[in-house]
Protein backbone atom coordinates (compact mmCIF):
# COMPACT_ATOMS: atom_id res chain seq x y z
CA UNK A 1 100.07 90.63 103.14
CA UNK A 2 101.60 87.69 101.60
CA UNK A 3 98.75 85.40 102.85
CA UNK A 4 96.48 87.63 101.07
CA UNK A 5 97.67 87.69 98.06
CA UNK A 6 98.43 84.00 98.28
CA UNK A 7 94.36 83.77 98.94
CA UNK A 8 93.60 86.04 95.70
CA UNK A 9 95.97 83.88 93.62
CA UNK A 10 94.50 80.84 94.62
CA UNK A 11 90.74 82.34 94.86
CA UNK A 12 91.55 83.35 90.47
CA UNK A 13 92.24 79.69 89.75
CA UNK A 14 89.38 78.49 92.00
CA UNK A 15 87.30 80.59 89.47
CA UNK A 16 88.89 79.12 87.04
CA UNK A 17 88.62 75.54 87.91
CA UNK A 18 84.42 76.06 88.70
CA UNK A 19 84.09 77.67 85.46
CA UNK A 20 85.61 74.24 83.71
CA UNK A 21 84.58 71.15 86.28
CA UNK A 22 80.99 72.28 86.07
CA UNK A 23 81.53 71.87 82.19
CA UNK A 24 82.37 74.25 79.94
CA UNK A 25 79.48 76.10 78.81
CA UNK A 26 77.15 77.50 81.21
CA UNK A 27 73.89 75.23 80.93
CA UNK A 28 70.49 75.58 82.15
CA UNK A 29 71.23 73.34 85.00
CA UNK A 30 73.46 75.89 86.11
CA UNK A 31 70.89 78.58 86.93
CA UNK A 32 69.87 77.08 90.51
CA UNK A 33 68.48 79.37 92.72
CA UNK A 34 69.47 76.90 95.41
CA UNK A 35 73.12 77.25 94.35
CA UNK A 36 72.83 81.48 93.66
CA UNK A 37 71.26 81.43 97.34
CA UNK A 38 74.61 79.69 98.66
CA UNK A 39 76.96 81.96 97.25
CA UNK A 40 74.89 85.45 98.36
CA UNK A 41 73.19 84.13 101.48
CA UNK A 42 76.99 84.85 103.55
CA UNK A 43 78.48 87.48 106.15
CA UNK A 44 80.71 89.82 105.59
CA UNK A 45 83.66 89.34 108.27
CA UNK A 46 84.86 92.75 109.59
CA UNK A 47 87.72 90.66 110.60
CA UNK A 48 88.55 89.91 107.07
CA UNK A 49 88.99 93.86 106.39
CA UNK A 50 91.17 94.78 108.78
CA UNK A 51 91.56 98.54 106.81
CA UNK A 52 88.27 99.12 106.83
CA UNK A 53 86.05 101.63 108.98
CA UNK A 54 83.44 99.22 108.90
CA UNK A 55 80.83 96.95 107.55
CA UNK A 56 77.45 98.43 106.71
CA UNK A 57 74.54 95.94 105.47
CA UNK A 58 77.15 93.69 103.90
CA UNK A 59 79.35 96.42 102.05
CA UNK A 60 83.12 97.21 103.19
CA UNK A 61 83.34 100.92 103.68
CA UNK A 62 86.24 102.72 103.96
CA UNK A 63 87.36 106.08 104.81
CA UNK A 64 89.68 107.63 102.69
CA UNK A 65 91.54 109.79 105.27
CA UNK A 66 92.19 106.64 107.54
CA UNK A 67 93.89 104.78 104.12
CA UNK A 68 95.42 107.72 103.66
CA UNK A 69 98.97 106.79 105.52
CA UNK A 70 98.04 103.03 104.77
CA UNK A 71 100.23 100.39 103.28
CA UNK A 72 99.20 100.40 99.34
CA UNK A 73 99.97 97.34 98.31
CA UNK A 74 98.40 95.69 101.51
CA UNK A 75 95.38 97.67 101.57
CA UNK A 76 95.06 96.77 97.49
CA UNK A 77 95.15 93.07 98.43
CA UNK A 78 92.60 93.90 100.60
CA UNK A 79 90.17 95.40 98.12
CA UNK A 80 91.23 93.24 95.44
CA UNK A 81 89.91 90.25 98.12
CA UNK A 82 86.54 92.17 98.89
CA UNK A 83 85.58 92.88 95.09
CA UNK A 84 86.51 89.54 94.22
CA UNK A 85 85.81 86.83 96.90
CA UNK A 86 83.82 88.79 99.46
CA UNK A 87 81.02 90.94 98.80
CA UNK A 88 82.07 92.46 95.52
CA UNK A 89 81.54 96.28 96.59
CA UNK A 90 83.50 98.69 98.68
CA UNK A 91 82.65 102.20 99.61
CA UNK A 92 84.91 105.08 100.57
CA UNK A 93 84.22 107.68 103.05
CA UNK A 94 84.66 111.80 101.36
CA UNK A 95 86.39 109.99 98.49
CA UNK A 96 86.59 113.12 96.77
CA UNK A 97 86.86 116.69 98.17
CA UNK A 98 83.21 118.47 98.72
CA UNK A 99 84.89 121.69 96.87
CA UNK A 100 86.15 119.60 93.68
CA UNK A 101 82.64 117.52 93.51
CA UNK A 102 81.04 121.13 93.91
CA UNK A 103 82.76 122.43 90.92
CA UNK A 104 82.58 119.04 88.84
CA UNK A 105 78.83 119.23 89.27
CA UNK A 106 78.54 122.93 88.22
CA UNK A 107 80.30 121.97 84.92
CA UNK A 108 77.91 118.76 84.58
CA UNK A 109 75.12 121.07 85.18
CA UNK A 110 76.41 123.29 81.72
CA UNK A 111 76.97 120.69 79.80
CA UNK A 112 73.66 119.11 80.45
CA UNK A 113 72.15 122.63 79.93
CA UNK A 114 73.85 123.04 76.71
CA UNK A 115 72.34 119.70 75.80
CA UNK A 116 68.68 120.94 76.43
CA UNK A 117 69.51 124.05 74.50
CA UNK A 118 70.24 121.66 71.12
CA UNK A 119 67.19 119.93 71.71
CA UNK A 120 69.43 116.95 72.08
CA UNK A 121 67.40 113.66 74.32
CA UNK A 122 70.08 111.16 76.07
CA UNK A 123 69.04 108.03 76.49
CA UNK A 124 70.59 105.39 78.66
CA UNK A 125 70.15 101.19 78.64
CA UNK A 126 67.26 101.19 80.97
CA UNK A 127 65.56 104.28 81.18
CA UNK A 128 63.57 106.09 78.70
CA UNK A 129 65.07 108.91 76.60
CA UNK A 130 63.95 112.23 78.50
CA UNK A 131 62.70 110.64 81.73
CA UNK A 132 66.31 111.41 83.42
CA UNK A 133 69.60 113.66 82.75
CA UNK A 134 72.49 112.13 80.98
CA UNK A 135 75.92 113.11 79.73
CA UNK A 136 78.01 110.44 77.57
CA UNK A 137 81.33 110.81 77.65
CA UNK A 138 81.42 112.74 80.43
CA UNK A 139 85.12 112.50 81.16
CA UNK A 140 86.04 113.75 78.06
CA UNK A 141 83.35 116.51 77.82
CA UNK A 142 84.17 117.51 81.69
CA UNK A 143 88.24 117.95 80.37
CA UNK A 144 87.13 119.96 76.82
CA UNK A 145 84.54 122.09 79.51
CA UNK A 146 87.10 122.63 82.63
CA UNK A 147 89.83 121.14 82.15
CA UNK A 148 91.06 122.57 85.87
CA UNK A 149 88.37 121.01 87.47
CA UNK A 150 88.99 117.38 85.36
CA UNK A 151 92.48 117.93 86.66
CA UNK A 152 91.83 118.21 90.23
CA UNK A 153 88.99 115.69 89.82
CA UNK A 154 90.49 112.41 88.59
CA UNK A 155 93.49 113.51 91.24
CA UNK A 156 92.14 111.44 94.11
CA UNK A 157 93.78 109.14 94.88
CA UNK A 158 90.78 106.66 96.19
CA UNK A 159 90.17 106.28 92.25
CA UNK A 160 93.65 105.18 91.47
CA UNK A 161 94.03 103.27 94.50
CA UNK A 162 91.09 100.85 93.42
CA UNK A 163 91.81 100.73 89.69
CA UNK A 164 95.52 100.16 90.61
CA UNK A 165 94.42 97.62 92.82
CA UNK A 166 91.92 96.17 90.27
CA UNK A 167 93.23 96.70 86.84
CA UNK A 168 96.53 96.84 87.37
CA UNK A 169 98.64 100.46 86.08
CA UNK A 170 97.55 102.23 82.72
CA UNK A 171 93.70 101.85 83.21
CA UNK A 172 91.65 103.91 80.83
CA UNK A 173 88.74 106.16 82.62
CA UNK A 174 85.38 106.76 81.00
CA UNK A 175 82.43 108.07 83.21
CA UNK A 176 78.79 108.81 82.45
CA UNK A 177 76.76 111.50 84.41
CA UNK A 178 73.59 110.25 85.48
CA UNK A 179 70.81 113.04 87.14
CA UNK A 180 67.73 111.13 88.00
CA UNK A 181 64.63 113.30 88.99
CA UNK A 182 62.17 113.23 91.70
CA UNK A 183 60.14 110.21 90.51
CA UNK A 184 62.38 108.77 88.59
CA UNK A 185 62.22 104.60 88.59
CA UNK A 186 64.50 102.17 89.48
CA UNK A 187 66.65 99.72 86.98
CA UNK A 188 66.37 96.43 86.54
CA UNK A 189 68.85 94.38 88.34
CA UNK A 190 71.64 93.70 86.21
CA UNK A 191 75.44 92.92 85.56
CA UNK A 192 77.86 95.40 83.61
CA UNK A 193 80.46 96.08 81.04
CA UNK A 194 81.30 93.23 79.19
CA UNK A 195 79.05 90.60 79.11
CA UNK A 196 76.34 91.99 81.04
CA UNK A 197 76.03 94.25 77.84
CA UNK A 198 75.86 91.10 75.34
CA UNK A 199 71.90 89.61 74.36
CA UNK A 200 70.89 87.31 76.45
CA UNK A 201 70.58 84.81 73.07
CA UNK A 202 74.30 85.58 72.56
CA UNK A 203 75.28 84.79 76.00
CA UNK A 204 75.09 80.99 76.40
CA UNK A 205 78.16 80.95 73.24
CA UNK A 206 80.35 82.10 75.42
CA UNK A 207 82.74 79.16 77.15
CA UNK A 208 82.33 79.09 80.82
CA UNK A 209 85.64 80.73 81.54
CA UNK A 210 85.16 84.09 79.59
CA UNK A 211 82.04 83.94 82.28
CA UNK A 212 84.47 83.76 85.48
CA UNK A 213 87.08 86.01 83.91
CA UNK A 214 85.45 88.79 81.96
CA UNK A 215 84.63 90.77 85.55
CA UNK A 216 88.67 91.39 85.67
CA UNK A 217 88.94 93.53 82.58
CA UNK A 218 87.00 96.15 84.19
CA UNK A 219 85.73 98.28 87.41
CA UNK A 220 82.29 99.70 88.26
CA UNK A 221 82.15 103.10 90.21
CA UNK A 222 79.52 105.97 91.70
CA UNK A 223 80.99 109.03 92.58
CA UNK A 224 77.91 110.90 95.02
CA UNK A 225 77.64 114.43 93.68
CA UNK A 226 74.91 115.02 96.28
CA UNK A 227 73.69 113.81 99.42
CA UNK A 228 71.85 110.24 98.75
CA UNK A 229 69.46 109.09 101.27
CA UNK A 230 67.58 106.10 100.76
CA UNK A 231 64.69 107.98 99.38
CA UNK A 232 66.55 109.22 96.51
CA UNK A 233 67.44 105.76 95.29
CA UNK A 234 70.75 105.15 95.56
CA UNK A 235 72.14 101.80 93.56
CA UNK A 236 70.79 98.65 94.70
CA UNK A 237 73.40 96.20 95.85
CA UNK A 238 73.54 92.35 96.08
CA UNK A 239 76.73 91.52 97.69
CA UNK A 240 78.20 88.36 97.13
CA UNK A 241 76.22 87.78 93.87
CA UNK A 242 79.59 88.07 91.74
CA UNK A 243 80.51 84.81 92.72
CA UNK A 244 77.72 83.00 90.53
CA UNK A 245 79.76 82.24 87.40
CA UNK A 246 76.10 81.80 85.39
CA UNK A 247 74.85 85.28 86.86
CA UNK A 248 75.49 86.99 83.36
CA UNK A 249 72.56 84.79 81.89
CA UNK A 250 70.44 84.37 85.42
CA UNK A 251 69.73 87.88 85.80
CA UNK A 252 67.40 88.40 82.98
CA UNK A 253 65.38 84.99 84.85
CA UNK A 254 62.43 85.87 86.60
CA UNK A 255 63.56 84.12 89.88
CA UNK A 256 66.47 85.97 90.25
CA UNK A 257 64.95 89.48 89.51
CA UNK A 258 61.93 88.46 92.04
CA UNK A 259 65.39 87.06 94.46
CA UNK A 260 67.35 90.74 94.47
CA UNK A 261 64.02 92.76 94.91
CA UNK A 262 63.97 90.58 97.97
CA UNK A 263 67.61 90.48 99.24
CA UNK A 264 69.02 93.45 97.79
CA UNK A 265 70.35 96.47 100.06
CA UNK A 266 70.89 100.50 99.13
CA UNK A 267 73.81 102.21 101.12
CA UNK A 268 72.99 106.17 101.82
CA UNK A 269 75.73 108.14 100.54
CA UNK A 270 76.88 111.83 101.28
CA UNK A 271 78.72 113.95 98.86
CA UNK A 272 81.97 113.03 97.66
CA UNK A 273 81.61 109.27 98.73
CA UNK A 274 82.29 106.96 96.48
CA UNK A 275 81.41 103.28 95.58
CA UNK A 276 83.51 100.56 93.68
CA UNK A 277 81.98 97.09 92.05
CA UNK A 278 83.18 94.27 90.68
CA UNK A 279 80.88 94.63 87.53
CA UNK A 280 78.96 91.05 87.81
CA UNK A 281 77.66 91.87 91.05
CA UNK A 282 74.19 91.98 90.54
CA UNK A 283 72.89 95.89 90.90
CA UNK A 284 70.95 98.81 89.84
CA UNK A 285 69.56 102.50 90.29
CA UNK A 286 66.92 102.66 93.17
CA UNK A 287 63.59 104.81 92.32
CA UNK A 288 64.07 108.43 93.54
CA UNK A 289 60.64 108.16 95.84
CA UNK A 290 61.71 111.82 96.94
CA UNK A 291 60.20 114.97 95.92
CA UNK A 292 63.01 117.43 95.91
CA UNK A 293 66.63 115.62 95.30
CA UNK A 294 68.12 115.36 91.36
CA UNK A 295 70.07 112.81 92.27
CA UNK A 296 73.37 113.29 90.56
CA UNK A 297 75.66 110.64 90.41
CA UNK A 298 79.46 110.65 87.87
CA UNK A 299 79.38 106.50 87.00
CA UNK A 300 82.75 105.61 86.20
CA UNK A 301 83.83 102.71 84.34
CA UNK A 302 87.20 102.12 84.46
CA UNK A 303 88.52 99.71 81.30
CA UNK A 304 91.65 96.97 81.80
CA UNK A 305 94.17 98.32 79.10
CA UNK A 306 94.80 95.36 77.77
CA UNK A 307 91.27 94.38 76.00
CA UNK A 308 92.30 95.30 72.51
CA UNK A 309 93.67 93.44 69.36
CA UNK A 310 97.80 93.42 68.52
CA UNK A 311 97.11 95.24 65.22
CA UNK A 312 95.08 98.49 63.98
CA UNK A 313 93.24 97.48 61.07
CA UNK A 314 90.59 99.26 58.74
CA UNK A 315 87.71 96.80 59.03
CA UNK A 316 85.43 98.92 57.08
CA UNK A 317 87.96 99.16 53.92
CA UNK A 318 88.36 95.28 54.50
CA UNK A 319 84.06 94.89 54.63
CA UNK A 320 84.09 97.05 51.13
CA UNK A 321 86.62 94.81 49.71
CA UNK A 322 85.66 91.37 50.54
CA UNK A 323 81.71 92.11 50.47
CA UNK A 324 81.48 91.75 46.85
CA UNK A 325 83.16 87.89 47.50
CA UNK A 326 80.38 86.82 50.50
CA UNK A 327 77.17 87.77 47.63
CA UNK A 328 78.78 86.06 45.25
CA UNK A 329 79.18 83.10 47.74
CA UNK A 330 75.43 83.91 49.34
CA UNK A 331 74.27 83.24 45.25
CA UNK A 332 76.49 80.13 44.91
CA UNK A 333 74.36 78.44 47.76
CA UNK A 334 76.96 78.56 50.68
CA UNK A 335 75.63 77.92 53.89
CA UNK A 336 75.07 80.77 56.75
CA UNK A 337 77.74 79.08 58.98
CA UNK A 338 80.50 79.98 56.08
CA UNK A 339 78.90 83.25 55.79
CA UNK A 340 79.13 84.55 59.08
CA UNK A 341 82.66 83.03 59.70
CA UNK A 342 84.09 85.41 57.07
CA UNK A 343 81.97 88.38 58.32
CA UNK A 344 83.27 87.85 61.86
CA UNK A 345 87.04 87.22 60.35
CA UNK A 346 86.30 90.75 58.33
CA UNK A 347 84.27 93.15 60.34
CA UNK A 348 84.15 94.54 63.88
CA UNK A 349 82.48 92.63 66.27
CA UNK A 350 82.10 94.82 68.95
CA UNK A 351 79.74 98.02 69.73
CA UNK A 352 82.22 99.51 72.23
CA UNK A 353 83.81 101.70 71.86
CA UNK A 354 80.92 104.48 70.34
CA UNK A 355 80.17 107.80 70.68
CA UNK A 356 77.10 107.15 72.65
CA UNK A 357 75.62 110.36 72.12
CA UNK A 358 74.84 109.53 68.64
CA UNK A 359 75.15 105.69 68.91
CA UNK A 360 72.59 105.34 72.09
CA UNK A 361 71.63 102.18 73.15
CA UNK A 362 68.10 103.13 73.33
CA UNK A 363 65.65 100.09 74.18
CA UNK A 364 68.71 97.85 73.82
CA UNK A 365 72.55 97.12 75.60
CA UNK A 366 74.34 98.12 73.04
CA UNK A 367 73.80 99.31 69.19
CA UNK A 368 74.46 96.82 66.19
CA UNK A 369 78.01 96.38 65.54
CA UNK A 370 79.81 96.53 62.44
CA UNK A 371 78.84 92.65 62.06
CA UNK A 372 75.21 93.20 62.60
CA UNK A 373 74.90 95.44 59.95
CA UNK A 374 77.15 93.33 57.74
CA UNK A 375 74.73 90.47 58.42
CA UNK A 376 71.77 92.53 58.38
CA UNK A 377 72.88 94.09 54.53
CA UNK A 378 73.93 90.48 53.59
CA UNK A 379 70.37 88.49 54.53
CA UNK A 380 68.49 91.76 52.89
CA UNK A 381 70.55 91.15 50.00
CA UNK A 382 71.71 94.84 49.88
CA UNK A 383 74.15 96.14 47.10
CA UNK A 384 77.83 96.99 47.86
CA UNK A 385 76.47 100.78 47.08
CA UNK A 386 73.62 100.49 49.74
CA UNK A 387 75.83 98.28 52.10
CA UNK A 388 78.41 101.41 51.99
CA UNK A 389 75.69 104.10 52.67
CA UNK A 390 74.98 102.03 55.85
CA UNK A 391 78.77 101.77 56.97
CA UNK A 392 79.01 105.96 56.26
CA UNK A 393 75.88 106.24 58.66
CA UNK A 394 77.63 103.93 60.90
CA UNK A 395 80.90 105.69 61.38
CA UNK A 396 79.32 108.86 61.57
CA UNK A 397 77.43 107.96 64.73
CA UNK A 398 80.61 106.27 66.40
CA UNK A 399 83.33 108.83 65.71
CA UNK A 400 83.98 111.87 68.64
């Protein structure tokens, strides 16, 4: 156990270390297929997962009544080595009880009844409003619903075992139902929560490290709420394709989308099996080719509790007070460099967290933060009066 956390340690400051020697911003000379090849082109030792049941078309899988009686904090070395350094996804074996997923997937089916009834359309960041089932905020709407079944739900103790292992103590859940119907088409390969949600303009400003290290502050899962054969599309998988520090920015390249259609491999899952991901391995939903499975799958992404600021403060009374200063400063002729620095020192930078039933990220990642519409109010030349209108739509579509 020591030598394997001695490995992790030392594998985090190799990250580290690439992410700087290489220079430190991620260049176009850094998107080498050659080099992407390297790093995914690998074997997955068995030998390397001692824990494990076995290894199926690169993935460790794992079954969660042999772990059972394991060592914790040696088998969480163990993961923490596989979603990191090896191939970046694990799988456990009846993760979750049939009888819990049963009644989880009754209460999904409500909710997303009750969503038809409204006339409400979810959207998601790749598929077209209405062409699927979604729920937002399904963890909290599954609690509010059932809050027995949420109970014995987020009970297993797979799900803490990884986030534990992962995150570290005091994670914070959220989860996203996803049905996709007979017919339904695949993603496009992609990376996840944080920057794999940025614009691909917007990427290349981020230092080199924040590339290596933003995977840490959070944990991709798929909780099987039916049987998934391959014809129903289960996720697409690259192992090994975390380890590309530049992958945030290669995967909207043409080479690499063409490279994963090539190399990428689905695992079949059966009820209450569940998958975990570092979130920059490259990935996505398969096309459900079959005529008769809604493939229903709980998506959890599990947040590091630690990315937040030291202080609560009221950006949006802040914006209302200092916007009055940045048109008088927009008039006097200062540049959009000065502009922008005290919009990003006043506002809210971020999208997350929303309400994304009414904040959908429809045809984009993520909606406009409270910068963007700062910036958007500020180059339209919009009065403090209209600029406020916008904030009140704003927080109306991002509050629960």
């Amino acid at each position: 156990m020591v030598l394997i956390e001695v490995h992790v340690t030392a594998r985090l400051m190799d990250m580290t270390r690439a992410a700087t020697t290489t220079g430190a911003w991620i260049e176009q000379s850094d998107h080498d297929l050659d080099a992407f090849h390297a790093e995914v082109a690998r074997d997955t030792d068995p030998a390397d997962y001692p824990t494990a049941t076995h290894v199926r078309q690169g993935v460790v899988v794992y079954s969660a009544a042999a772990v059972a009686g394991a060592d914790r904090r040696a088998l969480q070395a163990e993961l923490i080595r596989a979603l990191m350094d090896g191939p970046g996804v694990v799988a456990f074996e009846d993760a979750f009880s049939h009888d819990v997923v049963d009644a989880a997937s009754e209460a999904f089916t409500a909710i997303i009844d009750a969503q038809r009834a409204e006339g409400g359309v979810a959207g998601d960041h790749f598929g077209k409003a209405g062409a699927n089932d979604r729920i937002w905020n399904a963890a909290q709407k599954l609690a509010l619903h059932a809050p027995e079944v949420f109970a014995e739900y987020y009970a297993a103790d797979v799900l803490a075992l990884v986030c534990e292992a992962w995150l570290g103590p005091r994670y914070q859940v959220t989860s996203q139902v996803n049905v996709v119907n007979p017919g339904g088409g695949a993603q496009v390969p992609h990376r996840d929560f944080h920057l794999g949600f940025v614009d691909p303009d917007q990427l290349s400003a981020y230092p080199a490290h924040v590339h290596a290290l933003s995977p840490a502050l959070t944990l991709q899962g798929a909780v099987a709420h039916c049987d998934m054969p391959l014809e129903s599309g289960p996720t697409m998988l690259l192992p090994h394709s975390q380890r590309f520090t530049a992958g945030y920015v290669a995967f909207y390249r043409q080479e690499f989308i063409d490279y994963f259609a090539a190399h990428h491999v689905q695992l079949p899952l059966r009820k209450g099996d569940a998958v975990f991901f570092n979130p920059a391995l490259m990935h996505g939903a398969g096309a459900n080719t079959s005529t008769d499975i809604r493939r229903m799958a709980n998506l959890l992404q599990i947040s590091s509790p630690f990315g937040r600021a030291m202080e609560a403060m009221d950006r949006t009374a802040m914006v209302r007070a200092v916007y009055p200063s940045l048109l008088a400063m927009k008039a006097a002729g200062r540049s959009e460099r000065d502009l922008r620095n005290v919009v990003n020192a006043t506002a809210e930078g971020y999208a997350f967290p929303t309400n994304l039933d009414r904040d959908q990220p429809i045809g984009s990642l993520a909606p406009p933060s409270q910068v963007d519409t700062v910036l958007a109010a500020l180059a339209d030349g919009l009065t403090p009066q209209a600029l406020d209108l916008a904030l009140v739509d704003q927080i109306g579509r991002r509050i629960t």
